[in-house]
Protein backbone atom coordinates (compact mmCIF):
# COMPACT_ATOMS: atom_id res chain seq x y z
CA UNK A 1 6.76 -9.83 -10.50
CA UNK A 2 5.37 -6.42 -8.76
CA UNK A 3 3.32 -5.80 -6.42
CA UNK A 4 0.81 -3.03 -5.33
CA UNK A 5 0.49 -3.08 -1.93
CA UNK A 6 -1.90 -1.32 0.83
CA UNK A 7 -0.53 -0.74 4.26
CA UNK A 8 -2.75 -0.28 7.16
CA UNK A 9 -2.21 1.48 10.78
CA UNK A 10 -2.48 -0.57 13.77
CA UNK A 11 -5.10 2.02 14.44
CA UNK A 12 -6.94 1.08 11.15
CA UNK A 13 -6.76 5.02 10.47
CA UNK A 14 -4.08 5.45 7.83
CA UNK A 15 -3.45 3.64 4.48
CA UNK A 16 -0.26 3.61 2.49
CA UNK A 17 -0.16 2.59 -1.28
CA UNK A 18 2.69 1.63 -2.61
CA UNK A 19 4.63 -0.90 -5.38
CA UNK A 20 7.82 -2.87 -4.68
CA UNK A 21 9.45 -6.42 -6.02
CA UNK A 22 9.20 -7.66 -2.11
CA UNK A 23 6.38 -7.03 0.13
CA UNK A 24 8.24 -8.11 3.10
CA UNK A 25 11.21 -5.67 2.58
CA UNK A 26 8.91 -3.27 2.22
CA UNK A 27 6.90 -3.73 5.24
CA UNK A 28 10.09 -3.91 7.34
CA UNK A 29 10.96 -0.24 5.77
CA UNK A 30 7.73 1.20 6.85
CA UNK A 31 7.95 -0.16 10.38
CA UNK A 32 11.48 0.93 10.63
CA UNK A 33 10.76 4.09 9.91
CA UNK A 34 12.59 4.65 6.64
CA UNK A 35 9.80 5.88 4.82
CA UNK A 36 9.26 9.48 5.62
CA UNK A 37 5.58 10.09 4.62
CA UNK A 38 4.27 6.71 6.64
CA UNK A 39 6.95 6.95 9.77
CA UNK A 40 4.43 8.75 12.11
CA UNK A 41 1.44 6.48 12.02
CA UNK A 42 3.85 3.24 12.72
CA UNK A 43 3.68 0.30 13.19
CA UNK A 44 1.68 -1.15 9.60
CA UNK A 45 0.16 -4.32 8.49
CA UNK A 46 -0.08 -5.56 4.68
CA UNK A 47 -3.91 -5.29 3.87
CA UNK A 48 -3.93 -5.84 0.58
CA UNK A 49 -1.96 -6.68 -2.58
CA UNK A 50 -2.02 -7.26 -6.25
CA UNK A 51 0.27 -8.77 -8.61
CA UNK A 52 1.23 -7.21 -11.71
CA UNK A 53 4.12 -8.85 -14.59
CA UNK A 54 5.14 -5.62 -15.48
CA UNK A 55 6.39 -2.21 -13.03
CA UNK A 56 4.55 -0.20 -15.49
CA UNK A 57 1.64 -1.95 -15.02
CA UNK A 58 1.65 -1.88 -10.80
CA UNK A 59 2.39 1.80 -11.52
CA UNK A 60 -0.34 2.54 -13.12
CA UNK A 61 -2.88 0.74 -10.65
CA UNK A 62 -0.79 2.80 -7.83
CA UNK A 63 -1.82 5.74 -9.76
CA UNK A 64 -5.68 4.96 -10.09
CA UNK A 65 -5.70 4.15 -6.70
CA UNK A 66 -4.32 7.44 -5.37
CA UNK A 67 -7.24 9.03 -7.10
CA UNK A 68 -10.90 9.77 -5.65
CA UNK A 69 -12.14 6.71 -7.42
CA UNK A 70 -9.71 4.35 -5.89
CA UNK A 71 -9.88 5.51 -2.51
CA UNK A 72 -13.51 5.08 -2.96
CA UNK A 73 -12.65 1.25 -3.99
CA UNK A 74 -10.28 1.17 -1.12
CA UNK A 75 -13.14 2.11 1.43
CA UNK A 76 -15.29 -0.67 -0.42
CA UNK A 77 -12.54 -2.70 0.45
CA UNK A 78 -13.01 -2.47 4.56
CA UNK A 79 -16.30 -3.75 4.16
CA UNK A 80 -15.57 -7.00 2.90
């Protein structure tokens, strides 16, 4: 299993999108600090997910989300 994941600043100002095998690994690299792009807007919560069978599959949704139209569907997603 793989999972797309959205990170989000304590400050609610900065997302992260990523994929990984284990959410919780991941988070624990962010708030370490071991990812380079995401260390300055520490620490990060998991707010949302999705599960995929296949990497090439999460890839792809990582992809469309990391476009104008995703970030658009991210947005949508605060308002829920």
């Amino acid at each position: 299993m793989f999972y797309l994941y959205i990170l989000l600043n304590e400050t609610n100002t900065r997302t992260y999108t990523g994929v990984t095998d284990n959410i919780e690994r991941r988070l624990r690299q962010h708030n370490a600090g071991r990812v380079k792009s995401s260390k300055p807007y520490r620490p990060y919560r998991v707010f949302y997910t999705e599960v995929f069978e296949t990497l090439s599959e999460a890839v792809q949704m990582e992809t469309y989300y990391k476009t104008s139209a995703g970030r658009k569907k991210i947005k949508s997603l605060f308002n829920k």
